[in-house]
C-alpha atoms as a PDB file:
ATOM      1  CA  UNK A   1       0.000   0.000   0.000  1.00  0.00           C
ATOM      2  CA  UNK A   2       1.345   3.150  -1.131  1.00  0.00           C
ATOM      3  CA  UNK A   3       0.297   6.886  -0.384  1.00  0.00           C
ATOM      4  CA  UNK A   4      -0.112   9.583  -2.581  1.00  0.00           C
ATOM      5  CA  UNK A   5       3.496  11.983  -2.381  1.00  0.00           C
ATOM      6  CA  UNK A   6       2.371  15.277  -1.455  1.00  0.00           C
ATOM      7  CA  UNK A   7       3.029  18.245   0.814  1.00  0.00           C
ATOM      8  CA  UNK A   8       0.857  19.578   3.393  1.00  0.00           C
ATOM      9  CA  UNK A   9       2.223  22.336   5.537  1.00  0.00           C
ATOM     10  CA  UNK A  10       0.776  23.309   8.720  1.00  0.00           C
ATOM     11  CA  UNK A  11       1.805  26.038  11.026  1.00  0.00           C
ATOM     12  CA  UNK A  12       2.372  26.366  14.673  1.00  0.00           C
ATOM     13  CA  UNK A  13      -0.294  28.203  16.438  1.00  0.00           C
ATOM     14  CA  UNK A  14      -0.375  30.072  19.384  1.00  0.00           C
ATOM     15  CA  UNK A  15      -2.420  30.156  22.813  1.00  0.00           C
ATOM     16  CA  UNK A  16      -5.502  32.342  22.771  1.00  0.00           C
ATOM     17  CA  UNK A  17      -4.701  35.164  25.399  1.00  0.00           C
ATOM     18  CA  UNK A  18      -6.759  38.512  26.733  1.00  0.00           C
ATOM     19  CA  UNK A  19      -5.348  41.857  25.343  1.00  0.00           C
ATOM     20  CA  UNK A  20      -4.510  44.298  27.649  1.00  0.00           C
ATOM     21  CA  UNK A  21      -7.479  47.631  26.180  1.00  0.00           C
ATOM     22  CA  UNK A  22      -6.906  50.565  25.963  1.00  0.00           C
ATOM     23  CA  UNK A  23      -3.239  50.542  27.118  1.00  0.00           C
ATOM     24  CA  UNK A  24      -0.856  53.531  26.968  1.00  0.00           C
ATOM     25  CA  UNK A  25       2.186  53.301  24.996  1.00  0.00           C
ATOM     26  CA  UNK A  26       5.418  53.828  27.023  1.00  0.00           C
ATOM     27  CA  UNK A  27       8.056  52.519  24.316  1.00  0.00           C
ATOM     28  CA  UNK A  28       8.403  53.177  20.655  1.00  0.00           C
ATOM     29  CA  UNK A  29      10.614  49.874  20.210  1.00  0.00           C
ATOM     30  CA  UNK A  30      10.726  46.964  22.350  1.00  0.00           C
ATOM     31  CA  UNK A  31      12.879  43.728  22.004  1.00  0.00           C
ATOM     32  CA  UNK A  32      11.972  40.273  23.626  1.00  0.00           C
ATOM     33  CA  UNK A  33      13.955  37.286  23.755  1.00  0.00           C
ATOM     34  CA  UNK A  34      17.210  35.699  24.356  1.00  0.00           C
ATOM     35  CA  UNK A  35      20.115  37.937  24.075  1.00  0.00           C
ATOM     36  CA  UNK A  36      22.954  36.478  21.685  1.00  0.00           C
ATOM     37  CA  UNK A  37      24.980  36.998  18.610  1.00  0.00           C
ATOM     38  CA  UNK A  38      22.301  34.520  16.427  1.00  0.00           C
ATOM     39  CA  UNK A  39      19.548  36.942  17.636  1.00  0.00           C
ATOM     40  CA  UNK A  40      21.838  40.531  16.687  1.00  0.00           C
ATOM     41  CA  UNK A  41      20.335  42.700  19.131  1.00  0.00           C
ATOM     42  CA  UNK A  42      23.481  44.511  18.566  1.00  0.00           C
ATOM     43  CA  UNK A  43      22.045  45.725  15.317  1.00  0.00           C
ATOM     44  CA  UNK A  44      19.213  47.298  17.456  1.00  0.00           C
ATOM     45  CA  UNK A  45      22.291  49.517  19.360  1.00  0.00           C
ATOM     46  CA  UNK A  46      23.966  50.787  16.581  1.00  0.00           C
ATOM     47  CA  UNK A  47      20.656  51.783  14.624  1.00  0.00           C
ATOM     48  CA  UNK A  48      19.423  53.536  17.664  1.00  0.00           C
ATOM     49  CA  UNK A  49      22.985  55.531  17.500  1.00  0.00           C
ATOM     50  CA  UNK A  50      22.181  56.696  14.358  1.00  0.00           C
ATOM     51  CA  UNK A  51      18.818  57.796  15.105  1.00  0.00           C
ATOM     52  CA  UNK A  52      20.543  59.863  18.255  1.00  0.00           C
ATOM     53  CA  UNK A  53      22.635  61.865  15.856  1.00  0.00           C
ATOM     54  CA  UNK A  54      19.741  62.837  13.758  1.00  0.00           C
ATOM     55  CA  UNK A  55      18.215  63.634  17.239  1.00  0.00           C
ATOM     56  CA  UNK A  56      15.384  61.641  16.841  1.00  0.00           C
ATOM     57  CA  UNK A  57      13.543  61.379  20.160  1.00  0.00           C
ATOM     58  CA  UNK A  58      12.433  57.624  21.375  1.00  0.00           C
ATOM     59  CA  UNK A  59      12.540  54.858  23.809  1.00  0.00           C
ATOM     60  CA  UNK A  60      13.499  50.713  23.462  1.00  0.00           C
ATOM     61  CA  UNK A  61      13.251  48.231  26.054  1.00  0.00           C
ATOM     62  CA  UNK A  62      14.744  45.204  25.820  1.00  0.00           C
ATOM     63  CA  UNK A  63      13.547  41.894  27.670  1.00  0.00           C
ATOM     64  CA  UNK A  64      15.280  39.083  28.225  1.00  0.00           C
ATOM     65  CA  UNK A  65      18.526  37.652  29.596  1.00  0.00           C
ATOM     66  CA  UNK A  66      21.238  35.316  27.927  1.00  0.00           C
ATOM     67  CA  UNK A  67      25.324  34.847  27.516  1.00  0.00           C
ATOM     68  CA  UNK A  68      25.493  38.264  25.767  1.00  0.00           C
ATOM     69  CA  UNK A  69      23.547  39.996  27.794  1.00  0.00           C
ATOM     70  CA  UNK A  70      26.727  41.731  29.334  1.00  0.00           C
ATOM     71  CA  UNK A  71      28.146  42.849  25.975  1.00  0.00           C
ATOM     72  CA  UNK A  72      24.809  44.664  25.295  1.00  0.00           C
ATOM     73  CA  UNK A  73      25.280  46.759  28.155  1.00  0.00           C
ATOM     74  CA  UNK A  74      28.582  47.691  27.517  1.00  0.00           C
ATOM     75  CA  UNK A  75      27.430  48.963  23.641  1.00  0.00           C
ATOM     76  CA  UNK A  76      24.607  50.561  25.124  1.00  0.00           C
ATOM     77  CA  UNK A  77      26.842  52.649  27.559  1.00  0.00           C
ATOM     78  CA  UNK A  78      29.777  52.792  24.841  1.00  0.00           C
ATOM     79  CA  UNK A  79      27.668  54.679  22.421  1.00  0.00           C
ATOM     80  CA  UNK A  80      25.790  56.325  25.637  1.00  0.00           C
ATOM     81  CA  UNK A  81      22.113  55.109  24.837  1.00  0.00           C
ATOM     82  CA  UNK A  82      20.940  54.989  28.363  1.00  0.00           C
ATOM     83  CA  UNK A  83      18.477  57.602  28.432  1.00  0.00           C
ATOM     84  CA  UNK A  84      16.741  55.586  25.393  1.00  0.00           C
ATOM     85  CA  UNK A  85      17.346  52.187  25.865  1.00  0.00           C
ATOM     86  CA  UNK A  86      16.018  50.296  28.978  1.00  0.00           C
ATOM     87  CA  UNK A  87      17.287  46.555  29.688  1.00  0.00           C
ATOM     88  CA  UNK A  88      15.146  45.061  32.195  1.00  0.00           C
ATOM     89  CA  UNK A  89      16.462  41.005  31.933  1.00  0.00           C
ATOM     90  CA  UNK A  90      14.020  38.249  31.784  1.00  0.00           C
ATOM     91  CA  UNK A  91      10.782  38.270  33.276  1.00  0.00           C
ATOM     92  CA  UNK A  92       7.660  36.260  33.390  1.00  0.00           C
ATOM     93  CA  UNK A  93       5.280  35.791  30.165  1.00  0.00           C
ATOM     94  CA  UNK A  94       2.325  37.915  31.128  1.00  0.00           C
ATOM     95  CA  UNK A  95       4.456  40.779  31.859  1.00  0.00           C
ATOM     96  CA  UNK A  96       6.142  40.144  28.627  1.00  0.00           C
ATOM     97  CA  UNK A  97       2.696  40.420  26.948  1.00  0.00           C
ATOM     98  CA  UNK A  98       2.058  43.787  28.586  1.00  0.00           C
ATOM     99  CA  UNK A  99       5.556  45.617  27.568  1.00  0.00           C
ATOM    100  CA  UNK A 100       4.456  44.263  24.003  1.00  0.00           C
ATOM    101  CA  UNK A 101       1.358  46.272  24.534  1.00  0.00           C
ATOM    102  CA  UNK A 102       2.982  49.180  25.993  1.00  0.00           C
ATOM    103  CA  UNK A 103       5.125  49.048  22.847  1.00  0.00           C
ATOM    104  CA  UNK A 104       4.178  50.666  19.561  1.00  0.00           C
ATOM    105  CA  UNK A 105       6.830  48.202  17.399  1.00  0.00           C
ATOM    106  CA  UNK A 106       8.481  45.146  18.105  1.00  0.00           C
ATOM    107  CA  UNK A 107      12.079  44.982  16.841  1.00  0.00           C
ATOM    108  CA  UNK A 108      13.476  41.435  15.664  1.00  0.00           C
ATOM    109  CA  UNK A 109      16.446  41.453  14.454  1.00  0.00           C
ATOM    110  CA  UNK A 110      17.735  37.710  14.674  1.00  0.00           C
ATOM    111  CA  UNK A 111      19.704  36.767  11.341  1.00  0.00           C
ATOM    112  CA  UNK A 112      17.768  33.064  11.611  1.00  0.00           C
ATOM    113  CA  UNK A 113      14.964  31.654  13.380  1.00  0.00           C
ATOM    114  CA  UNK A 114      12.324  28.900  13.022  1.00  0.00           C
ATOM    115  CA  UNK A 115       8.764  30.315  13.778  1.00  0.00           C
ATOM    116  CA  UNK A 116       9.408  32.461  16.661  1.00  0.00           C
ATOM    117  CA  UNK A 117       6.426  32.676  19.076  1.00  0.00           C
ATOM    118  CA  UNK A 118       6.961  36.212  19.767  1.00  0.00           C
ATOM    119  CA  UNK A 119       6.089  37.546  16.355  1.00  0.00           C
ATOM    120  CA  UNK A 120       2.466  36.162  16.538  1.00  0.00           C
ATOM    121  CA  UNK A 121       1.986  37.257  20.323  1.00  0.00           C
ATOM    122  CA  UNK A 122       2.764  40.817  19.297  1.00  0.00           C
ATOM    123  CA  UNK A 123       0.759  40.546  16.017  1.00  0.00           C
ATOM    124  CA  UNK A 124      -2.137  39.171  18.062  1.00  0.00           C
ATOM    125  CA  UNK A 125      -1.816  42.350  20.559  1.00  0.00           C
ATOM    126  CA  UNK A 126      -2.049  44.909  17.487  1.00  0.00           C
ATOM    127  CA  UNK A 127       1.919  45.614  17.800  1.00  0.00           C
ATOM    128  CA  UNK A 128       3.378  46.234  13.821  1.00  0.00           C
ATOM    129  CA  UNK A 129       6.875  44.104  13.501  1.00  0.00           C
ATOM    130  CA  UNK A 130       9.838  44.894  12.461  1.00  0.00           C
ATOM    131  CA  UNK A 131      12.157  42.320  11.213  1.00  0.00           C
ATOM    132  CA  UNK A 132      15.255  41.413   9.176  1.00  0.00           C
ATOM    133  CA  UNK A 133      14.081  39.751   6.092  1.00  0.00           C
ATOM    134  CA  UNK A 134      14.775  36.369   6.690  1.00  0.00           C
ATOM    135  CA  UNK A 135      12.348  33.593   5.458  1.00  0.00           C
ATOM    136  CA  UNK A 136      10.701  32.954   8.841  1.00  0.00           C
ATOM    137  CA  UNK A 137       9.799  36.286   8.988  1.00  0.00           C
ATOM    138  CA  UNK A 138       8.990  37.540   5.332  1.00  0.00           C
ATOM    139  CA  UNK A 139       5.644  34.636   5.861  1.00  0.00           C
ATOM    140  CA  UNK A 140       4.324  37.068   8.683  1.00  0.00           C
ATOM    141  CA  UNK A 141       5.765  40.164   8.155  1.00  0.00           C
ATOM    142  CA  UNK A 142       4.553  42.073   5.276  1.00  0.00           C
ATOM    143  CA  UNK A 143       6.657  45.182   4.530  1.00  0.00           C
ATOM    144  CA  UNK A 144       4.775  47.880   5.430  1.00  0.00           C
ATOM    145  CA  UNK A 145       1.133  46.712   5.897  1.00  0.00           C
ATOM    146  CA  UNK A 146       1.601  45.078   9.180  1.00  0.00           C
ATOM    147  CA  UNK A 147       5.421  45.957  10.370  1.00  0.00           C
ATOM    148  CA  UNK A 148       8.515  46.649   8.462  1.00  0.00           C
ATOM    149  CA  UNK A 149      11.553  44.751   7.057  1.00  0.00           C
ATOM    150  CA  UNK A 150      14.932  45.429   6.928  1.00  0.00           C
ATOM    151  CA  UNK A 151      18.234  43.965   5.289  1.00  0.00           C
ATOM    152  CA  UNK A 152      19.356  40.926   7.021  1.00  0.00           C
ATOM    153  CA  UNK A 153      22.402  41.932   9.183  1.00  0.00           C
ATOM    154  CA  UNK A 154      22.759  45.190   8.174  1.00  0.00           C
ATOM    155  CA  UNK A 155      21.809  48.128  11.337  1.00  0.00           C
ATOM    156  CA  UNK A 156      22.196  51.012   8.630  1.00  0.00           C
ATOM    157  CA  UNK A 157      19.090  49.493   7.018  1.00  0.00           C
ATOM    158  CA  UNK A 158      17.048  48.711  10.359  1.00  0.00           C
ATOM    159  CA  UNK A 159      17.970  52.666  10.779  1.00  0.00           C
ATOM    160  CA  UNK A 160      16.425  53.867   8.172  1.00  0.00           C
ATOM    161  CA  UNK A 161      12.996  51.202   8.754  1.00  0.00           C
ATOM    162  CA  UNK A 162      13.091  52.503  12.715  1.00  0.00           C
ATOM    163  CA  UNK A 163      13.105  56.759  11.342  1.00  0.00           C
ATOM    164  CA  UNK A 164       9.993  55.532   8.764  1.00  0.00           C
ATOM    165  CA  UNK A 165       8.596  53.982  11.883  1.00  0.00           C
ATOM    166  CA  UNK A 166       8.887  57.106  14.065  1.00  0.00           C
ATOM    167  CA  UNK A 167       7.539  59.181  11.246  1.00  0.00           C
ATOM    168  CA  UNK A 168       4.061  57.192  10.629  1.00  0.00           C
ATOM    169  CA  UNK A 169       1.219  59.241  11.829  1.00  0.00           C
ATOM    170  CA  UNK A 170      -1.247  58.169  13.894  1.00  0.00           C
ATOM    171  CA  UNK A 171      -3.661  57.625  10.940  1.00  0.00           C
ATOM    172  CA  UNK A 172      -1.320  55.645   9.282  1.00  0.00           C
ATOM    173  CA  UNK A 173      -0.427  53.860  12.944  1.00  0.00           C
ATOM    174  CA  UNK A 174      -3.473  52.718  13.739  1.00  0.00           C
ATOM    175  CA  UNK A 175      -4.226  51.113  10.150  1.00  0.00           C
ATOM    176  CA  UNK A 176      -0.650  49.348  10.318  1.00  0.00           C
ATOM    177  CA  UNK A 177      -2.022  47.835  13.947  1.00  0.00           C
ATOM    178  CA  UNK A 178      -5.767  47.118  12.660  1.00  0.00           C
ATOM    179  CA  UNK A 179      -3.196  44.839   9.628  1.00  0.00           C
ATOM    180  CA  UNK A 180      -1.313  43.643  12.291  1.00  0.00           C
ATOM    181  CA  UNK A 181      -4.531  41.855  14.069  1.00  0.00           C
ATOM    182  CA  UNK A 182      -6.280  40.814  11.056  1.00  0.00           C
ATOM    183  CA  UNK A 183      -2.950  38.979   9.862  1.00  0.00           C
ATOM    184  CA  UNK A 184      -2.586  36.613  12.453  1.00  0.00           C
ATOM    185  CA  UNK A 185      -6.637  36.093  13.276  1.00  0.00           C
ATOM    186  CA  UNK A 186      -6.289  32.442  11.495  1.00  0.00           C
ATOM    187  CA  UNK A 187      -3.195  31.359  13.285  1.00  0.00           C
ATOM    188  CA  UNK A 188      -4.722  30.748  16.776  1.00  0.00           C
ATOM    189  CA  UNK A 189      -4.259  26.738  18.329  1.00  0.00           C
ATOM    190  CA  UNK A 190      -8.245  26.254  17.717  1.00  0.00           C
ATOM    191  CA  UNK A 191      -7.529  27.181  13.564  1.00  0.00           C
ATOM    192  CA  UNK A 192      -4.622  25.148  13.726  1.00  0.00           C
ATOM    193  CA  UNK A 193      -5.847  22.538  14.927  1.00  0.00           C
ATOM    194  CA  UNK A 194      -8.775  22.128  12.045  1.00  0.00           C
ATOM    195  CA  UNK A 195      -6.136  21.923   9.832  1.00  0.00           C
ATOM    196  CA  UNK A 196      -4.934  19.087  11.526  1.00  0.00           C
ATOM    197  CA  UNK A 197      -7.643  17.197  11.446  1.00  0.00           C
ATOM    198  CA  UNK A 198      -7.701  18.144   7.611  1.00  0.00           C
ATOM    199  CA  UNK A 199      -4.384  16.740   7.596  1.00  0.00           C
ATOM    200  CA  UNK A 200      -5.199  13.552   8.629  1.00  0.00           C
ATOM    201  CA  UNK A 201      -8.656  13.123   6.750  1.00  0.00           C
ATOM    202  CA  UNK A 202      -7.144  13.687   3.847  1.00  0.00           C
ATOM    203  CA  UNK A 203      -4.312  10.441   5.090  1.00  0.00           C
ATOM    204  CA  UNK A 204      -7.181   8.068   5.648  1.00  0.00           C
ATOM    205  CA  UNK A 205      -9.133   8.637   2.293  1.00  0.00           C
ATOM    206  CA  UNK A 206      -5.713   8.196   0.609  1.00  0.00           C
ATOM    207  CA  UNK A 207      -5.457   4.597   3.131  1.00  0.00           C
ATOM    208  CA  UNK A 208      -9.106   4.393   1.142  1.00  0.00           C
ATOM    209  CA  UNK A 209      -8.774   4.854  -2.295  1.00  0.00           C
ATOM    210  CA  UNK A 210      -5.266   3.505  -1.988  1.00  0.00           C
END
């Protein structure tokens, strides 16, 4: 007994959570997650620098803890960002979910990742992305309807998407966020899951008409 060869591709979900309404933003930029060279939050540093010298007023925080954790700090206070850049370590999930939401972008600037979590939870809470351009992100993030891209690698690039960002008006804002929701409403576990089941109908009519 043989099956038919074909593909069937179904993505990871992610846990249906409450929103936190009507929540005032505190951050213009916020990173989450581990803190190491494959992630680049580096790039986020040295963008942020150039946004300083075209005195460009804003705030990042960055959440989360790891092995490079230490060498953040020291480019943060090399290039003296501390009055715009907060580092606050790791903390639990729901808070994580409400510094998204006090956030008006994400930054993720890894230069490879598999389906990060992250991307949908801030999607989900109406926060645009902004994100190198690798292939686990270009599926989510479309440039400029619900966050931003940048070059892979390359801070001079995430610059120039961070000053666009900072420019939007609210109009323009709000519309990006409304995108933001409405592009990850079909990626919750109970979707998911349907397609699952899809998955596997489809595997016993093929054991069927085998």
């Amino acid at each position: 007994m043989f099956f038919k060869k074909k593909s069937y591709i179904v993505p990871n979900g992610f846990p249906k959570f409450r929103g936190f309404r009507n929540i005032k933003k505190e951050y213009d930029f916020i990173y989450v997650g581990r803190i190491d060279k494959r992630k680049c939050v580096d790039l986020i540093i040295k963008a942020s620098k150039i946004l300083k010298n075209k005195n460009f007023e804003f705030s990042i925080l960055i959440v989360g803890d790891g092995i490079w954790k230490k060498d953040i700090e020291k480019l943060i206070k090399k290039y003296n960002m501390k009055n715009n850049i907060k580092l606050v370590g790791y903390v639990f999930h729901n808070r994580v979910l409400e510094f998204i939401s006090k956030s008006k972008f994400l930054i993720l600037p890894s230069s490879y990742e598999s389906d990060p979590l992250v991307i949908k939870e801030s999607l989900s809470l109406g926060v645009p992305v902004i994100s190198s351009d690798i292939s686990a992100h270009i599926e989510k993030i479309k440039n400029e309807f619900n966050g931003f891209l940048f070059k892979n690698l390359d801070y001079k690039s995430l610059a120039n998407v961070m000053e666009k960002a900072l420019n939007l008006s609210n109009e323009k804002y709000e519309k990006m966020s409304k995108n933001a929701k409405e592009s990850i409403i079909n990626r919750s576990w109970n979707k998911v899951a349907k397609k699952y089941v899809k998955f596997f109908e489809s595997l016993t009519n093929d054991y069927k008409n085998g």
